[in-house]
Protein backbone atom coordinates (compact mmCIF):
# COMPACT_ATOMS: atom_id res chain seq x y z
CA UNK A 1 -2.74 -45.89 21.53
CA UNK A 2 -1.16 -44.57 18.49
CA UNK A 3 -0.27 -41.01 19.06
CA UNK A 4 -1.26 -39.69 15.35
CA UNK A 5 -5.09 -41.55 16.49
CA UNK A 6 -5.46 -39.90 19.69
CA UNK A 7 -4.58 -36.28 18.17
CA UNK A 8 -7.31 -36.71 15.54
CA UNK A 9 -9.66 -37.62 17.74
CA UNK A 10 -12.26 -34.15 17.89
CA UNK A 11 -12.78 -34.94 21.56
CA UNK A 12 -8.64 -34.10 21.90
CA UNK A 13 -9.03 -31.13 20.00
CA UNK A 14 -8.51 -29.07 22.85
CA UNK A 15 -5.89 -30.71 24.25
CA UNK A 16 -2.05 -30.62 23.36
CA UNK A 17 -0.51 -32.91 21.16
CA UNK A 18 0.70 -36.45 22.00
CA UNK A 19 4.14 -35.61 20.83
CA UNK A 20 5.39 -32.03 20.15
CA UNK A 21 8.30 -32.83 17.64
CA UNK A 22 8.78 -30.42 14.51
CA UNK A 23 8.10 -33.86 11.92
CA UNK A 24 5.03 -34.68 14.69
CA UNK A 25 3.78 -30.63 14.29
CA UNK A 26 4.03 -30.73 10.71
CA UNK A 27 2.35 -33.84 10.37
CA UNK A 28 -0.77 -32.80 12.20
CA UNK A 29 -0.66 -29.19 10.37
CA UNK A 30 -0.67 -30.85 7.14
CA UNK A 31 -4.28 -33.01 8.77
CA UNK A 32 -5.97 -30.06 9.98
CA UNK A 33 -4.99 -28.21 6.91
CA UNK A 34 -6.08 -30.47 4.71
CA UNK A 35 -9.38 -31.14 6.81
CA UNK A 36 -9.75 -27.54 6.17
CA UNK A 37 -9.61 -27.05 2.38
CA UNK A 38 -12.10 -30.02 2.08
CA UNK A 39 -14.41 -27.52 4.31
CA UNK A 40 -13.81 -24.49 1.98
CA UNK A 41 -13.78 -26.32 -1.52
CA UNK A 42 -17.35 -28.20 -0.24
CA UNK A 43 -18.90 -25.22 1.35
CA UNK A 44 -18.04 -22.93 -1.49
CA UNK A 45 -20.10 -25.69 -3.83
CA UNK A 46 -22.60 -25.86 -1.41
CA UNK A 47 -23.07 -21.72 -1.13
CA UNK A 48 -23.08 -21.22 -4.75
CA UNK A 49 -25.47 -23.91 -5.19
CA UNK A 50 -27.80 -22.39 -2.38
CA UNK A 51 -27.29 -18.95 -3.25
CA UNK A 52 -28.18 -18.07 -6.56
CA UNK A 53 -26.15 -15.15 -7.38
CA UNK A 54 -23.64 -15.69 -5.16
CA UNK A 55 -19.86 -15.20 -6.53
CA UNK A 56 -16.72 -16.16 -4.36
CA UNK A 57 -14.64 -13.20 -3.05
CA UNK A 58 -11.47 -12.40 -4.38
CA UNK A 59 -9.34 -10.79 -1.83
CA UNK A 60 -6.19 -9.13 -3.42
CA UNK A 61 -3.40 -10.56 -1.56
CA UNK A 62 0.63 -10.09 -1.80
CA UNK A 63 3.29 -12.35 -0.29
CA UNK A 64 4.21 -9.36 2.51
CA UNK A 65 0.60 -9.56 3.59
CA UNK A 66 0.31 -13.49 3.16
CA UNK A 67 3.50 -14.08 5.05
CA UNK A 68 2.46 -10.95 8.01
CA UNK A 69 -0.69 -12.50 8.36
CA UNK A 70 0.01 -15.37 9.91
CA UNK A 71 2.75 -13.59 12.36
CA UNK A 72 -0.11 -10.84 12.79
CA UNK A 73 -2.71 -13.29 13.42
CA UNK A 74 -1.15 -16.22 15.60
CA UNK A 75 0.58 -13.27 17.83
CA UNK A 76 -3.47 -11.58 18.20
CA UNK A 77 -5.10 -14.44 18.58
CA UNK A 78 -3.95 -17.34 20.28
CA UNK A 79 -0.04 -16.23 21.50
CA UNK A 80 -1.09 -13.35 23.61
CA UNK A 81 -4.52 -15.45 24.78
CA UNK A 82 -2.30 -18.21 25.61
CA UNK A 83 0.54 -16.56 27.77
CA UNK A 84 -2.51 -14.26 29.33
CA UNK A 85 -4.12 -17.31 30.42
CA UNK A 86 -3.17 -20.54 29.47
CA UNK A 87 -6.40 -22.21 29.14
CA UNK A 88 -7.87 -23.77 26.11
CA UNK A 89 -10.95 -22.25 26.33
CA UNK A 90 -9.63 -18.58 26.75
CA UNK A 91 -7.76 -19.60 23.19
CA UNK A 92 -11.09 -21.24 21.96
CA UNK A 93 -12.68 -18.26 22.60
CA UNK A 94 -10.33 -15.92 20.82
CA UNK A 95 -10.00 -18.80 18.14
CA UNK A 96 -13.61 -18.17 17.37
CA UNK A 97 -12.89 -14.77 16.82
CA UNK A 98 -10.42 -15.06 14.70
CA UNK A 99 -12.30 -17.18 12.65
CA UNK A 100 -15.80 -15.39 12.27
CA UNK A 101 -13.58 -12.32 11.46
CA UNK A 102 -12.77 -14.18 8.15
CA UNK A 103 -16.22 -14.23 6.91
CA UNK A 104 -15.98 -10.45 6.53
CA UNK A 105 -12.82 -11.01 4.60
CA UNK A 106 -14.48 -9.35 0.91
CA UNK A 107 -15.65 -6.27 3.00
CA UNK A 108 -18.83 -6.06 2.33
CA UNK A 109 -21.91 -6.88 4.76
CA UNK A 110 -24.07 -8.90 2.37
CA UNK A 111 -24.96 -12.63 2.86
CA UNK A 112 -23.88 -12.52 -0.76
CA UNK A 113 -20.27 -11.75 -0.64
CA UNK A 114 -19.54 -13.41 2.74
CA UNK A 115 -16.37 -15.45 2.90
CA UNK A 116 -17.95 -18.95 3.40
CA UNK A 117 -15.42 -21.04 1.90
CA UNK A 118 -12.07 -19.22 3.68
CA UNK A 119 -14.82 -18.70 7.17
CA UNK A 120 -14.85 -22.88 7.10
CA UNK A 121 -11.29 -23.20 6.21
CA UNK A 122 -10.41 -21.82 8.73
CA UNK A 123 -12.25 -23.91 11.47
CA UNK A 124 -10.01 -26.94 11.63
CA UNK A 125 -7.29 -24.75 11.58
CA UNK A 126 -7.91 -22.75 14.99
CA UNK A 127 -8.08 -25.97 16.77
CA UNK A 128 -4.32 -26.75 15.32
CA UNK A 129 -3.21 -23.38 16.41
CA UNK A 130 -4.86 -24.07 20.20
CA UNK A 131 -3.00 -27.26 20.23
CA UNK A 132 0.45 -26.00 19.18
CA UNK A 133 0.91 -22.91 21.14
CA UNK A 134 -0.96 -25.66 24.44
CA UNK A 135 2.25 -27.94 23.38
CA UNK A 136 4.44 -24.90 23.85
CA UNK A 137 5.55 -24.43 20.06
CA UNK A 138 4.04 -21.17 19.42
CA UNK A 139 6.35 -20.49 17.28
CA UNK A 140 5.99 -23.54 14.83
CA UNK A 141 2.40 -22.48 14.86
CA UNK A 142 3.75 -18.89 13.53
CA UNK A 143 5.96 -20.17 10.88
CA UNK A 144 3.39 -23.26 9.75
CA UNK A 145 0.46 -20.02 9.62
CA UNK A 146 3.01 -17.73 7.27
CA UNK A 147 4.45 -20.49 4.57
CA UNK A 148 0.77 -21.64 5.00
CA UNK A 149 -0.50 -18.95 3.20
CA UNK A 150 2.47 -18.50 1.49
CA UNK A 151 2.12 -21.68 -0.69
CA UNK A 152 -1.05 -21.52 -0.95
CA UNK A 153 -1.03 -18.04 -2.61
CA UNK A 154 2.05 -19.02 -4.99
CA UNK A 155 0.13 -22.12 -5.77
CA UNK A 156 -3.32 -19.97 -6.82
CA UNK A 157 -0.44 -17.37 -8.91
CA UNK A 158 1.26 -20.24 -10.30
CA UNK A 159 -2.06 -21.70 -12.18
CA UNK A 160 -3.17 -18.57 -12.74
CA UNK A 161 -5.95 -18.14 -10.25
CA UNK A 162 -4.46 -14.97 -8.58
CA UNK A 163 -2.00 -12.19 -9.59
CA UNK A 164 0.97 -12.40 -7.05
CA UNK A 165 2.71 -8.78 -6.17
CA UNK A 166 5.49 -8.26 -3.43
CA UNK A 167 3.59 -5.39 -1.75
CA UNK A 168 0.05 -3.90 -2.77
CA UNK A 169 -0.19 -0.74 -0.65
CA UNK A 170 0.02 0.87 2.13
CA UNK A 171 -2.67 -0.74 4.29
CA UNK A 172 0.33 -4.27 3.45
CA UNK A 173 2.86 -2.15 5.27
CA UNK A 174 0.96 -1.14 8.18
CA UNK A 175 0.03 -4.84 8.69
CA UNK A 176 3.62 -5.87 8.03
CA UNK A 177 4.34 -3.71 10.95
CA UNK A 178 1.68 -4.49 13.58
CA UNK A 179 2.52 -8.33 13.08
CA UNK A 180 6.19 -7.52 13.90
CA UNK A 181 4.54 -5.15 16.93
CA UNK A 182 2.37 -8.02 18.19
CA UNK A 183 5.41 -10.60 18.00
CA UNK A 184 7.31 -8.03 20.24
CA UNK A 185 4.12 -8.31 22.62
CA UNK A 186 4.22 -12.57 22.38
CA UNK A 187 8.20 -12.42 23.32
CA UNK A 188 7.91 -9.91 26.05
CA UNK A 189 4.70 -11.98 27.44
CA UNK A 190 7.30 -15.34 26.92
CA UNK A 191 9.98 -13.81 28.59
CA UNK A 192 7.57 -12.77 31.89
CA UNK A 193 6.93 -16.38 32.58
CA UNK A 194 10.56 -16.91 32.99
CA UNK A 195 11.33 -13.73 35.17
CA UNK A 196 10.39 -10.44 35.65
CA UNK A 197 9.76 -7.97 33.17
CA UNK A 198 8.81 -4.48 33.72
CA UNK A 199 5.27 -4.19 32.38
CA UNK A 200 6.57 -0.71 30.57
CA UNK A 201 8.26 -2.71 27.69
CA UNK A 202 4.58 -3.56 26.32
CA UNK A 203 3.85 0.57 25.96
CA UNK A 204 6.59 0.86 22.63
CA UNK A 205 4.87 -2.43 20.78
CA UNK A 206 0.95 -1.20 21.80
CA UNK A 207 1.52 2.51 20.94
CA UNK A 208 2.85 0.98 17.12
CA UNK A 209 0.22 -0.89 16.72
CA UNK A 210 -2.77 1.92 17.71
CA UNK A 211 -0.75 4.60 14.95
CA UNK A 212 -1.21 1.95 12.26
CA UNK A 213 -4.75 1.34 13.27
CA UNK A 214 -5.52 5.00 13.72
CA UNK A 215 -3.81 5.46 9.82
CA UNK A 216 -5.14 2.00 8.44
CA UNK A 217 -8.76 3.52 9.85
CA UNK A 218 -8.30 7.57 8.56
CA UNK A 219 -7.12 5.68 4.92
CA UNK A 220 -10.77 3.97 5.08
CA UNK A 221 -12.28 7.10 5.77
CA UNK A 222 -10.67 9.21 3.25
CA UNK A 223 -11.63 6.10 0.60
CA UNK A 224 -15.24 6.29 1.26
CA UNK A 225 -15.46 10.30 0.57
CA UNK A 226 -13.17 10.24 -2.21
């Protein structure tokens, strides 16, 4: 059978791909991609169609955060799952987390400014991610994630959709810095299935990560009584 028919089969979707080659990876990110903005462009219709007052969220976004998103994100989600484990359904699991998180993307808990459109968008795309990091190319499914939302943002700034900025605020740096924490957690993981690694080497990346939470979380605070 044709390898690009077998991998876009759903009932593979769990599985890694037939061929694991960087033209092979990119070819099946650009599917499941793709598959994915057909998602958000039709459920956004469908939503504002359904729901009456409904308005699309717009989520100020700058390149740092675009481009530490995906290294935040792939790290969290599937890279640490997947050298924890190593089963598909362990990175299903987290996949599905990763994905319901993007509903909440606008901030607000109301059924009216939920993040439908990005929520389906990002369906297909967790079952790419699963299959890269299963075909042992986590780190074309980091890159592919980052220039992902790269383009994609450059694209909306280009036509005028969105208003691109190198760096919003502060809450971009702290996420620039827990995605280059959480890569330092991937590596270490990586490098403990090839030999031994003394467990203390997670403590520097894990300790970064729960300052920027702890600030990211006494910023909120100080917003909402301001």
């Amino acid at each position: 059978m044709i390898p690009e028919i077998h991998d876009i089969n759903p009932k593979n979707w769990l599985r890694p791909f037939q061929k694991n080659t960087i033209p092979y990876l990119l070819k099946m990110g650009l599917f499941y991609h793709g598959l994915g903005l057909i998602l958000m462009y039709a459920g956004s219709y469908f939503v504002t169609t359904l729901i009456s007052d409904y308005t699309i969220p717009q989520i100020p976004v700058s390149i740092s955060l675009a481009l530490s998103s995906g290294l935040l994100e792939e790290s969290v989600f599937f890279g640490i799952p997947f050298y924890l484990s190593g089963h598909p359904m362990v990175l299903l699991g987290s996949g599905i987390v990763w994905s319901a998180a993007h509903l909440f993307n606008s901030g607000v808990l109301s059924i009216n400014n939920l993040a439908y459109g990005i929520f389906l968008l990002t369906i297909p795309n967790l079952f790419f991610s699963i299959r890269v990091w299963s075909s042992k190319k986590g780190w074309f499914a980091i890159i592919f994630h980052s220039m992902w939302n790269f383009t994609v943002l450059i694209s909306y700034c280009s036509i005028g959709l969105r208003q691109c900025s190198i760096i919003n605020d502060t809450y971009d740096m702290l996420n620039g810095i827990m995605a280059v924490s959480a890569i330092v957690i991937v590596y270490i993981a990586y490098q403990s299935t090839k030999k031994k690694i003394n467990r203390y080497l997670y403590l520097i990346p894990v300790i970064v990560i729960l300052i920027s939470m702890i600030i990211l979380f006494s910023n909120e605070i100080t917003l909402d009584f301001s």
